[in-house]
N, C-alpha and C. Protein backbone atom coordinates (compact mmCIF):
# COMPACT_ATOMS: atom_id res chain seq x y z
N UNK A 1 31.17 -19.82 15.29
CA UNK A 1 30.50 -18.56 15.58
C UNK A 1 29.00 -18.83 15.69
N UNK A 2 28.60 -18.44 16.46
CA UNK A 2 26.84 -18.64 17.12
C UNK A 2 26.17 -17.61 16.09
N UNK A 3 24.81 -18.00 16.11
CA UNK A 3 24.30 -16.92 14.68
C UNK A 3 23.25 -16.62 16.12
N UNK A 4 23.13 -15.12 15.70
CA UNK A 4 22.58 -14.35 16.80
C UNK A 4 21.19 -14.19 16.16
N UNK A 5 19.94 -13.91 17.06
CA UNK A 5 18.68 -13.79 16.63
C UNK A 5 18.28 -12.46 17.31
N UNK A 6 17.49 -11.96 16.75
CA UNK A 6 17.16 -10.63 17.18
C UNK A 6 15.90 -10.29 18.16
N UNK A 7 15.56 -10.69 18.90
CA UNK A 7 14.34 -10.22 19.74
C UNK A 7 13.81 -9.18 19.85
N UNK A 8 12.71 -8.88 19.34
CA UNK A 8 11.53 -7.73 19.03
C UNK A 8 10.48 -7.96 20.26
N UNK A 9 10.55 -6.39 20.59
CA UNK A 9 9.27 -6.85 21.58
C UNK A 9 7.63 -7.06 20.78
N UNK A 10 6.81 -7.23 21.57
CA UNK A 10 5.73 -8.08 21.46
C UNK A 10 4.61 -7.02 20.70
N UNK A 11 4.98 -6.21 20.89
CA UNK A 11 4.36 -4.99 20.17
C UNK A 11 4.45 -4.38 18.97
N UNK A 12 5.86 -4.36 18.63
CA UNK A 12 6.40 -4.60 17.04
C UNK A 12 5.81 -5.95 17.08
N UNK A 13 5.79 -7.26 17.08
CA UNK A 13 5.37 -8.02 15.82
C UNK A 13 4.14 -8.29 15.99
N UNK A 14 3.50 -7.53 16.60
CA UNK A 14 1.75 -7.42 16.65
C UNK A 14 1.39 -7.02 15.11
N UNK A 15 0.43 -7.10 14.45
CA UNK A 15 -0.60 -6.76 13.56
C UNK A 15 -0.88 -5.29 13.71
N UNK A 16 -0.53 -5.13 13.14
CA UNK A 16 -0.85 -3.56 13.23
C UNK A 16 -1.82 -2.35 11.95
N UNK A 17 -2.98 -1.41 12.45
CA UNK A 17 -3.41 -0.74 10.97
C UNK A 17 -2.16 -0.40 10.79
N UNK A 18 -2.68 -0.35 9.53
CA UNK A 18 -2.06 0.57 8.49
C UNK A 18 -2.81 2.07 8.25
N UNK A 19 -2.09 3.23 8.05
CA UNK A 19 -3.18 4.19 7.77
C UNK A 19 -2.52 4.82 6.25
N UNK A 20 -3.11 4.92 5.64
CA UNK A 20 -2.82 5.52 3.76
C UNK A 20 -3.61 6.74 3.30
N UNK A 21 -2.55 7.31 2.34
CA UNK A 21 -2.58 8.62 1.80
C UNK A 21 -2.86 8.42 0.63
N UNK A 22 -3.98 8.70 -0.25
CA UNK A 22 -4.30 8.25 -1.69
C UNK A 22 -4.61 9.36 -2.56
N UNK A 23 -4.33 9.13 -3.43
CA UNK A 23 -4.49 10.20 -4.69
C UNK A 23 -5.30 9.28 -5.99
N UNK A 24 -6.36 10.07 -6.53
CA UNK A 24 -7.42 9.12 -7.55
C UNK A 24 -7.64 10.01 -8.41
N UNK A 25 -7.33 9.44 -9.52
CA UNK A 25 -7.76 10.70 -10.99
C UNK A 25 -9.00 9.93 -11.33
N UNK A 26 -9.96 11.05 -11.75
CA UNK A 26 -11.23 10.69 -12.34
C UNK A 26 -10.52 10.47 -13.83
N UNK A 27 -11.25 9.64 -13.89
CA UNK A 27 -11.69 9.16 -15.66
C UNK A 27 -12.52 10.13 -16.72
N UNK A 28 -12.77 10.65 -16.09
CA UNK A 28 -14.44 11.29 -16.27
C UNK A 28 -13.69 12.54 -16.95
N UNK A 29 -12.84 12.97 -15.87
CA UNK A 29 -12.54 14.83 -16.22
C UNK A 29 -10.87 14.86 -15.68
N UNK A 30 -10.20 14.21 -15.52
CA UNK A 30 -8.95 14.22 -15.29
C UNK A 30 -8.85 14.98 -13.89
N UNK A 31 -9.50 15.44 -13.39
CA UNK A 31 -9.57 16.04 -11.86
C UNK A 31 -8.73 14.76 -10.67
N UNK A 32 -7.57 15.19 -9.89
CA UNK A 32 -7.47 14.50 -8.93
C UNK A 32 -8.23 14.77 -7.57
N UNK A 33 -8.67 13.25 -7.06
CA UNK A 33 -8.83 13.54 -4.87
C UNK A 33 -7.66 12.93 -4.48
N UNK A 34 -7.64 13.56 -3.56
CA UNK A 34 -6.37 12.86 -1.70
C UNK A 34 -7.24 13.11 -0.96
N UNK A 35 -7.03 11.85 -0.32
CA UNK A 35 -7.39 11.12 0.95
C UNK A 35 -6.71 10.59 1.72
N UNK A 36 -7.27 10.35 2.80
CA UNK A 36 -7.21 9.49 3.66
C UNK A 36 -7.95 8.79 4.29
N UNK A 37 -7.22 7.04 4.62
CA UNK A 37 -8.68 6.03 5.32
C UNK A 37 -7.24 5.48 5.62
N UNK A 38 -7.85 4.18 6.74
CA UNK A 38 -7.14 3.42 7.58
C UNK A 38 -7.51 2.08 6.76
N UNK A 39 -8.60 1.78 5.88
CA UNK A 39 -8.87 0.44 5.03
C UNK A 39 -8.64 0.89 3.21
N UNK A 40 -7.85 0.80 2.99
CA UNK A 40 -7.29 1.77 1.31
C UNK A 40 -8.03 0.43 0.61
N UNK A 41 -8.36 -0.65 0.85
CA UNK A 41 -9.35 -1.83 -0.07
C UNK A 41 -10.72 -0.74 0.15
N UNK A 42 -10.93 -0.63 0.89
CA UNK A 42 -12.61 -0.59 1.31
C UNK A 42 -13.03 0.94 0.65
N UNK A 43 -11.99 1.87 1.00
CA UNK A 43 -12.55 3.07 0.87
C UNK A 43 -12.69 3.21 -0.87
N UNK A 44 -11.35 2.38 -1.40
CA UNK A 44 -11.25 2.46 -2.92
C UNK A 44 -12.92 1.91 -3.63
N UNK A 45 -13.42 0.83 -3.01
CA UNK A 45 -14.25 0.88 -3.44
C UNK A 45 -16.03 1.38 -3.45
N UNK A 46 -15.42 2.16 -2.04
CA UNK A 46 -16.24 3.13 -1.48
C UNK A 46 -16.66 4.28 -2.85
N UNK A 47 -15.23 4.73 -3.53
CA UNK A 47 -14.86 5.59 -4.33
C UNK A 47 -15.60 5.21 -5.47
N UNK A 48 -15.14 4.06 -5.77
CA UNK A 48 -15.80 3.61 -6.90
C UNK A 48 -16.96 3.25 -7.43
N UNK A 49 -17.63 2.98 -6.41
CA UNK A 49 -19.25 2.59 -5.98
C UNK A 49 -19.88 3.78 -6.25
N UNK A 50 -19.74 4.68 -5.64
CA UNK A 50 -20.28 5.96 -5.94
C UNK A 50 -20.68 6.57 -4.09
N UNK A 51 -20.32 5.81 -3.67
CA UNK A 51 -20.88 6.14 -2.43
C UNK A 51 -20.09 7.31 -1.29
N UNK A 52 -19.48 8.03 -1.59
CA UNK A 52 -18.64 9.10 -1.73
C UNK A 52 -18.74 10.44 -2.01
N UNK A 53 -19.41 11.31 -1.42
CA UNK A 53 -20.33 12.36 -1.79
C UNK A 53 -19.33 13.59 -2.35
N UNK A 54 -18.20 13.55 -1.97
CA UNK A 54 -17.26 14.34 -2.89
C UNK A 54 -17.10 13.86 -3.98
N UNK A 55 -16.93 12.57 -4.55
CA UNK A 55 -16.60 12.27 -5.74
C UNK A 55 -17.14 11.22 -6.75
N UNK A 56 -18.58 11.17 -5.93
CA UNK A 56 -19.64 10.40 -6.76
C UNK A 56 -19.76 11.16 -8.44
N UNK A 57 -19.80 12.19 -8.60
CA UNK A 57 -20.26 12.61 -9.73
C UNK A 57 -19.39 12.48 -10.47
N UNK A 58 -17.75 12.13 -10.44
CA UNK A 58 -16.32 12.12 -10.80
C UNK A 58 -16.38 10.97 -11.51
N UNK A 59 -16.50 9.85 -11.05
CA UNK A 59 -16.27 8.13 -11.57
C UNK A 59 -16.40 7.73 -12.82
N UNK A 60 -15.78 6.95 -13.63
CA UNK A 60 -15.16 6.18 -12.59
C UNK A 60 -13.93 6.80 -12.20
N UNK A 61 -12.86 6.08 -11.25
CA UNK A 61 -11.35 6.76 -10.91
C UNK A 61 -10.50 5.45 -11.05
N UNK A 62 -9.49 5.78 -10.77
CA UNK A 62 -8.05 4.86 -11.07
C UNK A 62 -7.18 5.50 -9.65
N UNK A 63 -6.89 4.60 -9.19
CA UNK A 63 -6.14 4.52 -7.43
C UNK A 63 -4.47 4.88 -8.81
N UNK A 64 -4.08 6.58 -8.36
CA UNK A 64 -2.45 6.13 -9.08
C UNK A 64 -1.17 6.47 -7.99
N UNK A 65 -1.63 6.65 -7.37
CA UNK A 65 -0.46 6.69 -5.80
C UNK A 65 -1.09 6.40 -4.86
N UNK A 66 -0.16 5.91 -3.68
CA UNK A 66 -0.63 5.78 -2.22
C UNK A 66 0.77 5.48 -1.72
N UNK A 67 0.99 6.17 -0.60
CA UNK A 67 1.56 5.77 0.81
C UNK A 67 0.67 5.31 2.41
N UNK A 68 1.92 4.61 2.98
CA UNK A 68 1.24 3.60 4.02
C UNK A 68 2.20 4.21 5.61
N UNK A 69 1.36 4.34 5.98
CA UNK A 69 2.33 4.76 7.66
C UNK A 69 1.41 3.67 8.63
N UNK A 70 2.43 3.59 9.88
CA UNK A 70 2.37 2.97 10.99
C UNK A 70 1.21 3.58 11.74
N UNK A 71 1.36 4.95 11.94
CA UNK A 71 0.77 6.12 13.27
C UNK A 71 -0.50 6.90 12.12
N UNK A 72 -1.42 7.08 12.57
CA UNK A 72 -2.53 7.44 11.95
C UNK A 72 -1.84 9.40 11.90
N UNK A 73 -1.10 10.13 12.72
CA UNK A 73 -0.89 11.56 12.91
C UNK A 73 0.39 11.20 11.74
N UNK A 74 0.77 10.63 11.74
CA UNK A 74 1.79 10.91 10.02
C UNK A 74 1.18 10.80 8.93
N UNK A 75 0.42 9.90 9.10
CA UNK A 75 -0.65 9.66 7.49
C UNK A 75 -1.40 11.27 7.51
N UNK A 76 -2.38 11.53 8.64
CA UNK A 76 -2.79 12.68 8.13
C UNK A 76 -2.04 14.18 7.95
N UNK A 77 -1.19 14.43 8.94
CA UNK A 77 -0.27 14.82 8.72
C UNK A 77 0.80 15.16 6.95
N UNK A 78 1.32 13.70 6.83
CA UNK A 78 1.22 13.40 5.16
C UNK A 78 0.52 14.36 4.05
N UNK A 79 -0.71 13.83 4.26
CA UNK A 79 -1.77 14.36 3.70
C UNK A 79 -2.12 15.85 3.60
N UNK A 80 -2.01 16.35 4.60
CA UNK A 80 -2.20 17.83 5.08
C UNK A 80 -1.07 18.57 3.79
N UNK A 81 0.25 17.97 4.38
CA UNK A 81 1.58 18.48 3.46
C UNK A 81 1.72 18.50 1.90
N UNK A 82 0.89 17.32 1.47
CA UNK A 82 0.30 16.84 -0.21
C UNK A 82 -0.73 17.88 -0.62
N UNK A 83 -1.48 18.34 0.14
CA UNK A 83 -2.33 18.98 -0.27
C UNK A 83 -1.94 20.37 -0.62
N UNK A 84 -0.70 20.80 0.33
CA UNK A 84 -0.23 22.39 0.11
C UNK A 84 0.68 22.36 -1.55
N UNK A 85 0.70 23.35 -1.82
CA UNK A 85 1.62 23.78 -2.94
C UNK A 85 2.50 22.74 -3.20
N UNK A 86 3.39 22.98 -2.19
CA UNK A 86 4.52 22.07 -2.16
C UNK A 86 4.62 20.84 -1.90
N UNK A 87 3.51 19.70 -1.21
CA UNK A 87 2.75 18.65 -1.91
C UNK A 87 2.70 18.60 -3.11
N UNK A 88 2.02 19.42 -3.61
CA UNK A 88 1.63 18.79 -5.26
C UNK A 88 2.76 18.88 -6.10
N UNK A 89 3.34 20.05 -6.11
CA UNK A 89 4.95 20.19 -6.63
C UNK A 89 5.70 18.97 -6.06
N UNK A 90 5.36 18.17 -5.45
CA UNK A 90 6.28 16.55 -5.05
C UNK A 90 5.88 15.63 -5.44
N UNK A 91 4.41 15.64 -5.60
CA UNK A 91 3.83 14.48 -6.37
C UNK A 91 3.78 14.46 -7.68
N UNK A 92 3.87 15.67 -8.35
CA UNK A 92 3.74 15.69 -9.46
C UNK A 92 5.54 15.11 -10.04
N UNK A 93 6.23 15.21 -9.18
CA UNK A 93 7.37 15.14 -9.46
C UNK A 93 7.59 13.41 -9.58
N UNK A 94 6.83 12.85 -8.14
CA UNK A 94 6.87 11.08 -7.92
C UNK A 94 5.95 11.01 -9.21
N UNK A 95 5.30 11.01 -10.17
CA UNK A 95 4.39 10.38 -11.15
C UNK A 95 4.49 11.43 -12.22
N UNK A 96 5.75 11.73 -12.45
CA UNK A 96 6.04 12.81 -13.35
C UNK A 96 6.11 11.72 -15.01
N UNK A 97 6.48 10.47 -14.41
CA UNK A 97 6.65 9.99 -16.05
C UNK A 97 4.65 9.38 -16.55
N UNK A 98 3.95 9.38 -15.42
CA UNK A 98 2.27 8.82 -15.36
C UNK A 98 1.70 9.84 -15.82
N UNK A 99 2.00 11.27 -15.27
CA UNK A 99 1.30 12.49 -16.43
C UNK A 99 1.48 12.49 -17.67
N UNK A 100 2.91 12.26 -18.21
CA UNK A 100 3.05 12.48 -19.20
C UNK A 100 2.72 11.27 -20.21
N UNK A 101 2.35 10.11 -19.78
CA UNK A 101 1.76 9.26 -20.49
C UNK A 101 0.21 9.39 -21.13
């Protein structure tokens, strides 16, 4: 029996962004942000630096969720949905055992 290989076009195995949905509890006051950036290294320490005019006065923070999409309109998209009611009623549910710690 021949072992079959799968051929992907050239576009799938390109390099591709990433775009991410982040959630950061201050240290400071227990207050969470969500975001979004297409570099989740860079912006985290964007955050942390202070250089961040929403949440300079917050810091320090702790990165405690993130998701990663392909298409930049699902990440924000994502995001949009996290932010409503029923976002937070889901996240609170994914890091339900991290609150209660």
């Amino acid at each position: 029996m021949a072992l079959r290989v799968r051929r992907y076009p050239k576009r799938i195995l390109r390099r591709r962004n990433m775009y991410y949905v982040y959630i950061l509890q201050s240290l400071k006051d227990k207050s969470f942000y969500m975001g979004y950036y297409s570099d989740l290294k860079k912006r985290i320490k964007e955050h942390f630096s202070g250089q961040v005019t929403s949440t300079k006065k917050k810091i320090p923070f702790r990165l405690i969720y993130y998701e990663a999409y392909l298409e930049k309109k699902d990440a924000l998209g994502r995001e949009k949905f996290l932010k409503s009611g029923a976002g937070w009623r889901f996240i609170k549910k994914q890091i339900k055992y991290f609150l209660e710690g």
